[in-house]
C-alpha atoms as a PDB file:
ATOM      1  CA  UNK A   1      89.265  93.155  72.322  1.00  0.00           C
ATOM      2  CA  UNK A   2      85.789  93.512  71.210  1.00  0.00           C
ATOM      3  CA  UNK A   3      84.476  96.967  73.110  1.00  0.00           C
ATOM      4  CA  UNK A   4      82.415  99.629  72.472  1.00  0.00           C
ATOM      5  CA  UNK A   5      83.837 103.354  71.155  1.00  0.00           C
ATOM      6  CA  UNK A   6      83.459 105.419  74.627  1.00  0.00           C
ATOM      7  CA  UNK A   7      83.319 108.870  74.818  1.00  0.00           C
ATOM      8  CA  UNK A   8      86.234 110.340  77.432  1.00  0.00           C
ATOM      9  CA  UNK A   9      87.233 114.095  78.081  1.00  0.00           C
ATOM     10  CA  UNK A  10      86.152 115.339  74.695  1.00  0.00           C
ATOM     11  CA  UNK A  11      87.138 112.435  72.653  1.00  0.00           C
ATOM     12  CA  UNK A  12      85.736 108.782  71.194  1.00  0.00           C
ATOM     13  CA  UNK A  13      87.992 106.674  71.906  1.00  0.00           C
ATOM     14  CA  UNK A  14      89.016 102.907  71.802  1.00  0.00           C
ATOM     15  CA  UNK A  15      90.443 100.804  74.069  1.00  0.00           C
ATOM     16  CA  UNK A  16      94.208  99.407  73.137  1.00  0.00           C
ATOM     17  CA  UNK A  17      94.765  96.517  75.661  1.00  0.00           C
ATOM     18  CA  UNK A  18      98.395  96.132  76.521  1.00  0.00           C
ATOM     19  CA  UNK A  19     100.709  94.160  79.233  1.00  0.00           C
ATOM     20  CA  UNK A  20     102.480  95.698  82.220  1.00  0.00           C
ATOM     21  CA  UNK A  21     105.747  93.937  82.834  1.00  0.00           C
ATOM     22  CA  UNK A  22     104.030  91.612  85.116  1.00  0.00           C
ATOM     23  CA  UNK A  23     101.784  90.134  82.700  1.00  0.00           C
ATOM     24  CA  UNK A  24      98.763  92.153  84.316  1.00  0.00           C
ATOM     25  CA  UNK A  25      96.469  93.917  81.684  1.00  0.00           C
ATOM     26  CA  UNK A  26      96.907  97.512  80.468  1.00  0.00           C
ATOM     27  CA  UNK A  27      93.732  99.863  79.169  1.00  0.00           C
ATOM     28  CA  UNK A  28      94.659 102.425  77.507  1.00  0.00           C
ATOM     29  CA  UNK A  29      92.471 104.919  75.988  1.00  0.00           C
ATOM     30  CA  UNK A  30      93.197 106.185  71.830  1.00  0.00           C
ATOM     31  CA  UNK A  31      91.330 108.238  69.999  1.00  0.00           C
ATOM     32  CA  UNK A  32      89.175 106.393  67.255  1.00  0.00           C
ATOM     33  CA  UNK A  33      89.517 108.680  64.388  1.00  0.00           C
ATOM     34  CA  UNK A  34      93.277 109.395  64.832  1.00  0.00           C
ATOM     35  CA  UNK A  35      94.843 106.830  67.437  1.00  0.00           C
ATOM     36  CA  UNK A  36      96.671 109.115  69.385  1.00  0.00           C
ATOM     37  CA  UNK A  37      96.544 107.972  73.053  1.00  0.00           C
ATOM     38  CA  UNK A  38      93.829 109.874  75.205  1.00  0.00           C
ATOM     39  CA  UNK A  39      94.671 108.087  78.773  1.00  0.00           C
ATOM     40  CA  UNK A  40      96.235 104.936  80.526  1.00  0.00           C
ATOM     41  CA  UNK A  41      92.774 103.727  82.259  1.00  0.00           C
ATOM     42  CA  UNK A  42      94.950 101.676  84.592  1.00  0.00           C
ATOM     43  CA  UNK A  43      97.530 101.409  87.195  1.00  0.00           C
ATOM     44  CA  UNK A  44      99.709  98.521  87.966  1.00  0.00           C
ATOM     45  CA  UNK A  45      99.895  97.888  91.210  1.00  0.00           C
ATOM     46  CA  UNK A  46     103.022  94.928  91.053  1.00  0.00           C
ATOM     47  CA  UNK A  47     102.607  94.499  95.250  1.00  0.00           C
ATOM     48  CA  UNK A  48      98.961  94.103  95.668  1.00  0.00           C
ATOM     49  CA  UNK A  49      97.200  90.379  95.137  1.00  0.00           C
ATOM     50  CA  UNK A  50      94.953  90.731  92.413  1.00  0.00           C
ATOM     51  CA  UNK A  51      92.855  87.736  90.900  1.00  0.00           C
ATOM     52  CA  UNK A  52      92.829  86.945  87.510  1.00  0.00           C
ATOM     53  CA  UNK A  53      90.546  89.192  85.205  1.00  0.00           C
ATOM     54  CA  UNK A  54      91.015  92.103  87.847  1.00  0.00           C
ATOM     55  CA  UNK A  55      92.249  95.420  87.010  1.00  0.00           C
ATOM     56  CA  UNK A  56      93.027  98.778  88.994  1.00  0.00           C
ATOM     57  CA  UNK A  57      91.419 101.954  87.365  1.00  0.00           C
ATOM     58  CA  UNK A  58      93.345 105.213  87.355  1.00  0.00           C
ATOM     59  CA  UNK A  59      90.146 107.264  88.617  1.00  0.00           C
ATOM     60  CA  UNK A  60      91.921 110.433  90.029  1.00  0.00           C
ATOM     61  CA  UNK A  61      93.773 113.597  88.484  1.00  0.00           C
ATOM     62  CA  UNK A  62      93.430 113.579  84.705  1.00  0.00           C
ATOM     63  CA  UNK A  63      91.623 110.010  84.874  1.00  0.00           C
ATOM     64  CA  UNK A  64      88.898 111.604  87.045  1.00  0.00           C
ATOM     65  CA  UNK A  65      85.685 109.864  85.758  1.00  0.00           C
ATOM     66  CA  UNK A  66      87.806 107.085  84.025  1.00  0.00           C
ATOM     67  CA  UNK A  67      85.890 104.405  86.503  1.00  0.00           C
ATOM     68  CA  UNK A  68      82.500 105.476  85.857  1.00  0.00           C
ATOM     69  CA  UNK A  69      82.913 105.974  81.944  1.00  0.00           C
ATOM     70  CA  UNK A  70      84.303 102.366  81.956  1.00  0.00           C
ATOM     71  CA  UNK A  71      81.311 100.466  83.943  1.00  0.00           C
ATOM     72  CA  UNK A  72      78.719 102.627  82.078  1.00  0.00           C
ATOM     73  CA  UNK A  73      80.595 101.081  78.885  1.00  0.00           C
ATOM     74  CA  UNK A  74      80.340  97.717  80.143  1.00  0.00           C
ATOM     75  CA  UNK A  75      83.948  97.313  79.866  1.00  0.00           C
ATOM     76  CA  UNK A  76      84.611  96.600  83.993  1.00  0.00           C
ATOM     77  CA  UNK A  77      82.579  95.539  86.494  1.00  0.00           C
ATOM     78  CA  UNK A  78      81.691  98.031  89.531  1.00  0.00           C
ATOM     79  CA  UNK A  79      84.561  97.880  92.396  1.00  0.00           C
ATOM     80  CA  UNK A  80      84.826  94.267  93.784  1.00  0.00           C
ATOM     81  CA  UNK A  81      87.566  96.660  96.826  1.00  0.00           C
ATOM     82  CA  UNK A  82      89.620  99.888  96.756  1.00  0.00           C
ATOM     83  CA  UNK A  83      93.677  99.844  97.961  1.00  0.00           C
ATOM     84  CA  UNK A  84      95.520 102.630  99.153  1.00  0.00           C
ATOM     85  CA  UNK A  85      98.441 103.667  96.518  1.00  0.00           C
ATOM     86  CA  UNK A  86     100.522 107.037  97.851  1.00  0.00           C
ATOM     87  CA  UNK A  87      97.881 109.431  98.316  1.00  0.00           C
ATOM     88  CA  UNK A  88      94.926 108.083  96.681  1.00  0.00           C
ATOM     89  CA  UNK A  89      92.599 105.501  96.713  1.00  0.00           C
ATOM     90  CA  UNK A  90      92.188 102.463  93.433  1.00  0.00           C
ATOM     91  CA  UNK A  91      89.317 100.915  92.719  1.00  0.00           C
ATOM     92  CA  UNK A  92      89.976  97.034  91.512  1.00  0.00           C
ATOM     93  CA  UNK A  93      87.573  96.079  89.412  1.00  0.00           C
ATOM     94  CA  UNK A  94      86.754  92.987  87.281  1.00  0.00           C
ATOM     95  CA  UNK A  95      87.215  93.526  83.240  1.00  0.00           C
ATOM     96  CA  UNK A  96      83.843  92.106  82.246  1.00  0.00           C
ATOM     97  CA  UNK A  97      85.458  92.077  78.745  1.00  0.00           C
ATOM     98  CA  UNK A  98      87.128  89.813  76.912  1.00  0.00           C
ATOM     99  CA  UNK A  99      90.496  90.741  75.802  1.00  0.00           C
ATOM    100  CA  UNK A 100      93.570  89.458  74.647  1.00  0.00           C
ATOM    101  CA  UNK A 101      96.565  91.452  75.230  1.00  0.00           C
END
């Protein structure tokens, strides 16, 4: 994946792109100058319909400010919807870039 370093809680991080089970795409957040991971940016979400090139952000808890680090990056798109999931709400957002898991 070709991405800018982002800055996230404290640290400048990278963005490792993995695979859920489901073949949906994984961000997760590592720090640049060590690799340790910082944050999972997403959530899978196996029983919502998601297009291709859609991802849920984890935006809530220790993610708070995940969503709006990643569109200022230019990584995702703003929220094309929001789904309920427990007791919070997930944006779904397109990833705007490319990647290959």
């Amino acid at each position: 994946m070709t991405a800018p370093a982002i800055e996230f809680a404290g640290y400048t991080c990278v963005i490792d792109v993995l695979q859920y089970r489901n073949g949906r795409v994984a961000l997760r957040l590592v720090d640049a100058y060590g690799g340790a991971p910082v944050a999972t940016a997403t959530v899978n979400l196996p029983d919502e319909v998601m297009e291709p090139g859609e991802v849920a952000i984890k935006d809530y808890s220790e993610n708070e400010g995940m969503l709006a680090t990643l569109v200022a990056a230019g990584i995702v798109g703003e929220p094309v919807r929001t789904v309920s999931s427990g007791w919070v709400t997930v944006p779904i957002c397109p990833l705007l870039t490319e990647v290959e898991p």
